[in-house]
N, C-alpha and C. Protein backbone atom coordinates (compact mmCIF):
# COMPACT_ATOMS: atom_id res chain seq x y z
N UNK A 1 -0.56 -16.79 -0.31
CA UNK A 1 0.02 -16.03 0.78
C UNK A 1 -1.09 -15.59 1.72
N UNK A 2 -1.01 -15.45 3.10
CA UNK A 2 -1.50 -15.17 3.84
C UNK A 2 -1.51 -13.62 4.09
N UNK A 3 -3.22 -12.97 4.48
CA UNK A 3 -3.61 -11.26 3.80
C UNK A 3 -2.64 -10.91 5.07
N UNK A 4 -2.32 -11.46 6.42
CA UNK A 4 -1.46 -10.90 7.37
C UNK A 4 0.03 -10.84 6.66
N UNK A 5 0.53 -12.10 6.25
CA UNK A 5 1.72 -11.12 5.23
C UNK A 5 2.17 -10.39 4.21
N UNK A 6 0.86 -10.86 3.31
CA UNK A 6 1.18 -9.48 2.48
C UNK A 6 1.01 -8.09 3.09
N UNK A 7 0.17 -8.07 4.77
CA UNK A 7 -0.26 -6.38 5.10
C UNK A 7 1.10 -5.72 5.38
N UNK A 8 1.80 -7.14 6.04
CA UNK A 8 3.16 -6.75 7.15
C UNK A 8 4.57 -6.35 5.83
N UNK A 9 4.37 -6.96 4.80
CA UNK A 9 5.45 -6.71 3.28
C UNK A 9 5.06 -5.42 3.25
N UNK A 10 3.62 -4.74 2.58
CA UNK A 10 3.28 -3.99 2.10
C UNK A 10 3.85 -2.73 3.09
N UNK A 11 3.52 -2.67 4.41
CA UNK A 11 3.90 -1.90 5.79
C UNK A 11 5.58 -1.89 5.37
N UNK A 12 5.57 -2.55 5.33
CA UNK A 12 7.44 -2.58 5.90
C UNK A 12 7.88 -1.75 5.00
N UNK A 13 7.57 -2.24 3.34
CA UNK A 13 7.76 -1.38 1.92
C UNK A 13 7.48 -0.09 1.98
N UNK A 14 6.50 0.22 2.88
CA UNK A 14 5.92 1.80 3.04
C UNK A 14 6.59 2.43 3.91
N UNK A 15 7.26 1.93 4.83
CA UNK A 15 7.67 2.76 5.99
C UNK A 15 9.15 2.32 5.62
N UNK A 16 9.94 1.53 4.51
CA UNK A 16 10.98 1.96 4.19
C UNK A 16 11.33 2.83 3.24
N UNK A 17 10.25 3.04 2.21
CA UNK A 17 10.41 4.26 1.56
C UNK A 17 10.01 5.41 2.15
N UNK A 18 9.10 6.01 3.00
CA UNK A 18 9.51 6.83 3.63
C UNK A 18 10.97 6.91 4.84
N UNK A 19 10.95 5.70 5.15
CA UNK A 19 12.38 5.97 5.74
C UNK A 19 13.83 6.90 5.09
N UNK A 20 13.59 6.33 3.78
CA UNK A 20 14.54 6.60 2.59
C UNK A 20 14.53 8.21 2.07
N UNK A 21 13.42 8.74 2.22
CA UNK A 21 13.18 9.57 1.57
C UNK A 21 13.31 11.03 2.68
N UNK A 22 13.02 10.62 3.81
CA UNK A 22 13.06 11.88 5.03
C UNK A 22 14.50 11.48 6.12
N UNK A 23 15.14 12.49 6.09
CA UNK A 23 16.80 12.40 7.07
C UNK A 23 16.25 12.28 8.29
N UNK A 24 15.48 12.34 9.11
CA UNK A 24 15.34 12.29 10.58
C UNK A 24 14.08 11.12 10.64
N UNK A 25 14.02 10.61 11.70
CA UNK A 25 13.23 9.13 12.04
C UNK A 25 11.96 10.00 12.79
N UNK A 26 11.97 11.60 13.56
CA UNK A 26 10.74 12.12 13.50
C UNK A 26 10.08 12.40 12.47
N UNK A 27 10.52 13.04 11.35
CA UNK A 27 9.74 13.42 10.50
C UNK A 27 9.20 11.92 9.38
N UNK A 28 9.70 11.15 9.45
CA UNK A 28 9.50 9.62 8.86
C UNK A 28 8.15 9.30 9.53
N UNK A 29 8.56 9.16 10.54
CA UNK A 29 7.01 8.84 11.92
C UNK A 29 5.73 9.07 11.66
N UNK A 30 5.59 10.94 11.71
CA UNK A 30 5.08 12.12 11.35
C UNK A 30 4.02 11.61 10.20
N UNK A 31 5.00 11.63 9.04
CA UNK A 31 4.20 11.56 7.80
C UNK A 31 4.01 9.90 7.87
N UNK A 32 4.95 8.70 7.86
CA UNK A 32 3.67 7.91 8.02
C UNK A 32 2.77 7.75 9.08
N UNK A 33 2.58 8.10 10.09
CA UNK A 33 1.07 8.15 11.10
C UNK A 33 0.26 8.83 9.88
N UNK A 34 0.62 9.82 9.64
CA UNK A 34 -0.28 10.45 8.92
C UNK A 34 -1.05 9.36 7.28
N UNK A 35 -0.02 8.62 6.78
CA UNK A 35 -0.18 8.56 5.48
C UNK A 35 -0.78 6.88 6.00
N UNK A 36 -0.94 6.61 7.43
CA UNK A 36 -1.56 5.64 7.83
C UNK A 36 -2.91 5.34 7.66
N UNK A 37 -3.55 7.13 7.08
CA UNK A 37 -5.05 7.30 6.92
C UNK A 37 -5.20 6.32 5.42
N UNK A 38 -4.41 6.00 4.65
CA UNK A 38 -4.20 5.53 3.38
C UNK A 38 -5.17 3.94 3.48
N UNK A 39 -4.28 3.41 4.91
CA UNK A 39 -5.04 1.83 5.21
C UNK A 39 -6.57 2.12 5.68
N UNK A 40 -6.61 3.12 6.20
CA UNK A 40 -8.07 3.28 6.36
C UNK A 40 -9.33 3.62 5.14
N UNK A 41 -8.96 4.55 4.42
CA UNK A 41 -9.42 4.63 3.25
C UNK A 41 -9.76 3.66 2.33
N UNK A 42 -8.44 2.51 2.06
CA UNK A 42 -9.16 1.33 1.10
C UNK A 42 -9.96 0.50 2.09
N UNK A 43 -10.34 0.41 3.00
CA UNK A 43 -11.21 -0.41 4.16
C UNK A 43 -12.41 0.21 3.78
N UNK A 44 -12.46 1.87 4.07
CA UNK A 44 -13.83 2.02 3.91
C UNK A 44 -14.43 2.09 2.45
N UNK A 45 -14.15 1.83 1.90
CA UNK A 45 -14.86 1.93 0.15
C UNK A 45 -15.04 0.24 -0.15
N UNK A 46 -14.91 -0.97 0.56
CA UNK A 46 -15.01 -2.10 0.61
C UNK A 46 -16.80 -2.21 1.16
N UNK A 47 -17.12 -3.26 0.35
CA UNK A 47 -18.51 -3.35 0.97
C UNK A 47 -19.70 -2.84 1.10
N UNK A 48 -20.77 -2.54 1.74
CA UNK A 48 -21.64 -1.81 1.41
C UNK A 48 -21.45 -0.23 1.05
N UNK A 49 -20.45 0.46 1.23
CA UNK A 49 -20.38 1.96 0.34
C UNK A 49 -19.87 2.13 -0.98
N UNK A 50 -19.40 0.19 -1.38
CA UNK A 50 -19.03 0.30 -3.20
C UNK A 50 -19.96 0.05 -3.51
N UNK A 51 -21.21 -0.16 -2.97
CA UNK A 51 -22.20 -0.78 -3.73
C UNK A 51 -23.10 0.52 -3.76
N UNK A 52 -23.50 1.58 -2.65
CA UNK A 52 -24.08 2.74 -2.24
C UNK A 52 -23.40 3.14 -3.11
N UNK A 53 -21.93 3.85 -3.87
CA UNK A 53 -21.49 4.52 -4.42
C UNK A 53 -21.69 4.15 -5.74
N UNK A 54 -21.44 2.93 -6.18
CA UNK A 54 -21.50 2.40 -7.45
C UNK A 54 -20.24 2.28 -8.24
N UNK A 55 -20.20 2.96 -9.44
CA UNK A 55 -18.95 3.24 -10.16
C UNK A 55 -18.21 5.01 -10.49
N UNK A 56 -18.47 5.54 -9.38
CA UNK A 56 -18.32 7.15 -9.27
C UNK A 56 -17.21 7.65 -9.28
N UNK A 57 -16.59 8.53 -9.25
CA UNK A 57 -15.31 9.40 -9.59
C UNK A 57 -14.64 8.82 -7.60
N UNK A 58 -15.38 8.87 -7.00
CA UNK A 58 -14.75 8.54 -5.35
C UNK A 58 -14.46 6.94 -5.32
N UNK A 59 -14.60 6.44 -5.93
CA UNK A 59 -14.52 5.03 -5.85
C UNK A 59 -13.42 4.48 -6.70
N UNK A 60 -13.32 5.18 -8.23
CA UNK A 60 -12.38 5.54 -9.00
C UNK A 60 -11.27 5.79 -8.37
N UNK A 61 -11.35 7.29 -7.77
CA UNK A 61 -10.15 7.30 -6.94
C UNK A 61 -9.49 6.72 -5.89
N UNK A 62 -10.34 5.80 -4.49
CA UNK A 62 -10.12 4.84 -4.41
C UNK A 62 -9.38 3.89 -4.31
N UNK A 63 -10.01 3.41 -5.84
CA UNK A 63 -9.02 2.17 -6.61
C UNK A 63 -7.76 2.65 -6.93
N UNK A 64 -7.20 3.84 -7.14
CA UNK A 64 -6.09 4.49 -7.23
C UNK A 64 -5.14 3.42 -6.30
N UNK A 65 -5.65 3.26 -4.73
CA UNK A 65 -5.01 2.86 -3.76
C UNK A 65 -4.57 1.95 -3.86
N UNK A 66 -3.18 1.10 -3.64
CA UNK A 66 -2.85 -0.09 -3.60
C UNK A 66 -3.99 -0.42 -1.97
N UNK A 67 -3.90 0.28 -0.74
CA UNK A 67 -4.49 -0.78 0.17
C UNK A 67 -6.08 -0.92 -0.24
N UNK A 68 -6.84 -0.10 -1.38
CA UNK A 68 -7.88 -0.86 -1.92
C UNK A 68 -8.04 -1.98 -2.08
N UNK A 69 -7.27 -2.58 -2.85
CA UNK A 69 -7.01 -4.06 -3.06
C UNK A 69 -6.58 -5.39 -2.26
N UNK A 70 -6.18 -4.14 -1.44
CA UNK A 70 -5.97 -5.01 0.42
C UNK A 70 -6.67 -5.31 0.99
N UNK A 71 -7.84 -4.65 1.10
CA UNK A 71 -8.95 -4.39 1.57
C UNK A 71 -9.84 -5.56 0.79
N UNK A 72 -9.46 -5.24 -0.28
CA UNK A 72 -10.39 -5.86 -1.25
C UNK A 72 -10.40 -7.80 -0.85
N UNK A 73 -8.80 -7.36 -1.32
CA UNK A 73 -8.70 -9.28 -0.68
C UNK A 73 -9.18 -9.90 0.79
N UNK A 74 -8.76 -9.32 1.29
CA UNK A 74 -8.80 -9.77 2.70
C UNK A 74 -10.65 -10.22 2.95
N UNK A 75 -11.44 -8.87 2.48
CA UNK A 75 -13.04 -9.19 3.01
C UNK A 75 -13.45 -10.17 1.93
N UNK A 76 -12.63 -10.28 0.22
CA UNK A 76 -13.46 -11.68 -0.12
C UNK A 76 -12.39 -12.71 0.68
N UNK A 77 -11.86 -12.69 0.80
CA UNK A 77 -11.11 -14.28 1.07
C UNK A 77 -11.72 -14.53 2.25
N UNK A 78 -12.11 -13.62 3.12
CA UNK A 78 -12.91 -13.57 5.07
C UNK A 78 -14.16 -14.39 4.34
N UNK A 79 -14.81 -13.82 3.06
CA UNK A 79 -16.38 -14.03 3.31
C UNK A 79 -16.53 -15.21 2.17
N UNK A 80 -15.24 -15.66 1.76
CA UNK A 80 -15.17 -16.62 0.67
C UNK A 80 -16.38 -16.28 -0.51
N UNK A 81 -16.04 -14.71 -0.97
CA UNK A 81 -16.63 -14.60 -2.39
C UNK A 81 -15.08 -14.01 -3.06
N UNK A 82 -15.56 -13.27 -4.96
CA UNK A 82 -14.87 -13.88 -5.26
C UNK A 82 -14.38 -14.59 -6.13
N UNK A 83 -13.23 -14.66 -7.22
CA UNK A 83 -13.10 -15.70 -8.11
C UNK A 83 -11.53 -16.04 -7.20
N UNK A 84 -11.20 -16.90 -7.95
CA UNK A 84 -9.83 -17.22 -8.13
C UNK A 84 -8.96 -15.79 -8.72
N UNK A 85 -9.10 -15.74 -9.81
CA UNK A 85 -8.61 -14.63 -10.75
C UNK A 85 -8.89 -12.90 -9.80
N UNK A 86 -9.58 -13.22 -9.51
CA UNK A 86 -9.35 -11.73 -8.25
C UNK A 86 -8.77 -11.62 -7.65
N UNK A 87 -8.86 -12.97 -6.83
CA UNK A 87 -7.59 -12.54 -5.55
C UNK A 87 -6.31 -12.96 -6.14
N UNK A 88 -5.86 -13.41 -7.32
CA UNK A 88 -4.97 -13.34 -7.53
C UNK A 88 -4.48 -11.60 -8.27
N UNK A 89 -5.51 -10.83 -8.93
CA UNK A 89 -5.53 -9.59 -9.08
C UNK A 89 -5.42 -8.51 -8.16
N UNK A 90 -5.96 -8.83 -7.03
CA UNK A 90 -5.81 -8.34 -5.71
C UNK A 90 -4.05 -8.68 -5.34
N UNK A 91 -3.75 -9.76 -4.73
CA UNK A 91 -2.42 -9.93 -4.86
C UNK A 91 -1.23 -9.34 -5.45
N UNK A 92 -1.54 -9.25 -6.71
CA UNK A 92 -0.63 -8.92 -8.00
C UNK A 92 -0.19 -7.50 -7.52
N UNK A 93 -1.62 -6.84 -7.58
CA UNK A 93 -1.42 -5.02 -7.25
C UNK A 93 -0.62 -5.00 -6.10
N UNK A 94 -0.51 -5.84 -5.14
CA UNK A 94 0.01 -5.44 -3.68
C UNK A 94 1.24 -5.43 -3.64
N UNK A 95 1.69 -6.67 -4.60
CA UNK A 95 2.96 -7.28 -4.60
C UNK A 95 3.91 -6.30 -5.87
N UNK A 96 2.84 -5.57 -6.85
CA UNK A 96 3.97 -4.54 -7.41
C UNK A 96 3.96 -3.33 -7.42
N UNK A 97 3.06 -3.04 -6.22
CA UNK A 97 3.58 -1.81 -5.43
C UNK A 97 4.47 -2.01 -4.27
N UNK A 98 4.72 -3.26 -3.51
CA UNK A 98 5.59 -3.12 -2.93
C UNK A 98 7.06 -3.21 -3.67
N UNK A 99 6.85 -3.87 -4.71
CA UNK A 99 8.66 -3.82 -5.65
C UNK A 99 8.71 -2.59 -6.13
N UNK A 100 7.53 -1.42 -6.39
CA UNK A 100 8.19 -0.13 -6.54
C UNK A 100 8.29 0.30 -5.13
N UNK A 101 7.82 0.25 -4.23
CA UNK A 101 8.25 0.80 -3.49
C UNK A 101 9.80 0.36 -2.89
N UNK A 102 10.06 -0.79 -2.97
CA UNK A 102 11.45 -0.96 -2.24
C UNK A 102 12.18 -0.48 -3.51
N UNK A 103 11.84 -0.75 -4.97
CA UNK A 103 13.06 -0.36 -5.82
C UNK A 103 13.48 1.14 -5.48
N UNK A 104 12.01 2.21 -5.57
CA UNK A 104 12.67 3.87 -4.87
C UNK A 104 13.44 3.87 -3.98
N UNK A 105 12.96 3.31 -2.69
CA UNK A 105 13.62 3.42 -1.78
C UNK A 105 15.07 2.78 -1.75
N UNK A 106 15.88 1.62 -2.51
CA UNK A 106 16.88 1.08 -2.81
C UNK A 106 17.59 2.62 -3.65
N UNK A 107 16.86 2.71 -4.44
CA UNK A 107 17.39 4.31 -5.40
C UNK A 107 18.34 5.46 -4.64
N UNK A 108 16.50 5.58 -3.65
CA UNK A 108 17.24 6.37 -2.91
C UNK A 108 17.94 6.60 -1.92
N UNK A 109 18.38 5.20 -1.32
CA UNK A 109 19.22 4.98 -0.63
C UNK A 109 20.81 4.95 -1.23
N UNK A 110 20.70 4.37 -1.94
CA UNK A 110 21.82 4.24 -2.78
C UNK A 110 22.61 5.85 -3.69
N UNK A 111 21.31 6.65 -3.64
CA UNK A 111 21.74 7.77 -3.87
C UNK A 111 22.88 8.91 -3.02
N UNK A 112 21.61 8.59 -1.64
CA UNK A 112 21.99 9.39 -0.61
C UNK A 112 23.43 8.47 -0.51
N UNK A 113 23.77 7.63 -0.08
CA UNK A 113 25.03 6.82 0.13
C UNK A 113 26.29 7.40 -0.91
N UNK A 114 25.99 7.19 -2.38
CA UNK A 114 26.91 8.18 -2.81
C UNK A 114 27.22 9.92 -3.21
N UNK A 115 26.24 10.41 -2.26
CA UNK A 115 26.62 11.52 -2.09
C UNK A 115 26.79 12.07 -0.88
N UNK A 116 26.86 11.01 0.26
CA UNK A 116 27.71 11.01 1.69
C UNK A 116 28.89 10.81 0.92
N UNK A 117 28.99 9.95 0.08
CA UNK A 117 30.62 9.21 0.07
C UNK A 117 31.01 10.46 -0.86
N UNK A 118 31.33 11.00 -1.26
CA UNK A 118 31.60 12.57 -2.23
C UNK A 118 31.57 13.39 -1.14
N UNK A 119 31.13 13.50 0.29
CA UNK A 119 31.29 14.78 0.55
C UNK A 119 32.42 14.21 1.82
């Protein structure tokens, strides 16, 4: 798969679970602009500041990030380093955080739906 569609899956997955989760399309906006700092974060811990940092509690956390691994793929596959088995590890993480994310958001859509339909 190409790192431009997994960014545009991963995006869509994110901004439909917050869709799902907040009643008004301002406050959806709001918090993701905000939670947009997320793609920035796994960018900067890529590259020379994992190597400056090493294996530290900030880097740790980090890796917490699914767009770590976004990050991650995209600059080896750019600079062709790298195994096979990484970027398919890289991949993997992206692709099952976006199935939790659409499964919540299916949840909670499906929630809210039957408790419009009850009232």
């Amino acid at each position: 798969m190409h790192p431009r569609i997994i960014r545009a899956c991963f995006s869509l997955s994110l901004g439909l679970f917050f869709g799902s989760v907040f009643n008004t399309l301002s406050t959806a906006s709001a918090v993701l602009g905000f939670v947009s700092i997320i793609f920035i974060l796994g960018a900067i811990f890529i590259g020379q500041l994992r190597q400056i940092l090493g294996n530290g509690p900030v880097l740790v956390i980090a890796m917490l990030l699914p767009t770590y691994y976004l990050a991650d793929g995209v600059v080896n596959a750019s600079q062709n380093l790298g195994t096979w088995s990484a970027h398919v590890f890289d991949i993997g993480i992206i692709l099952l955080s976006m199935v939790i994310l659409l499964a919540i958001s299916g949840w909670s859509l499906r929630r809210q739906s039957t408790v419009l339909a009850v009232t």
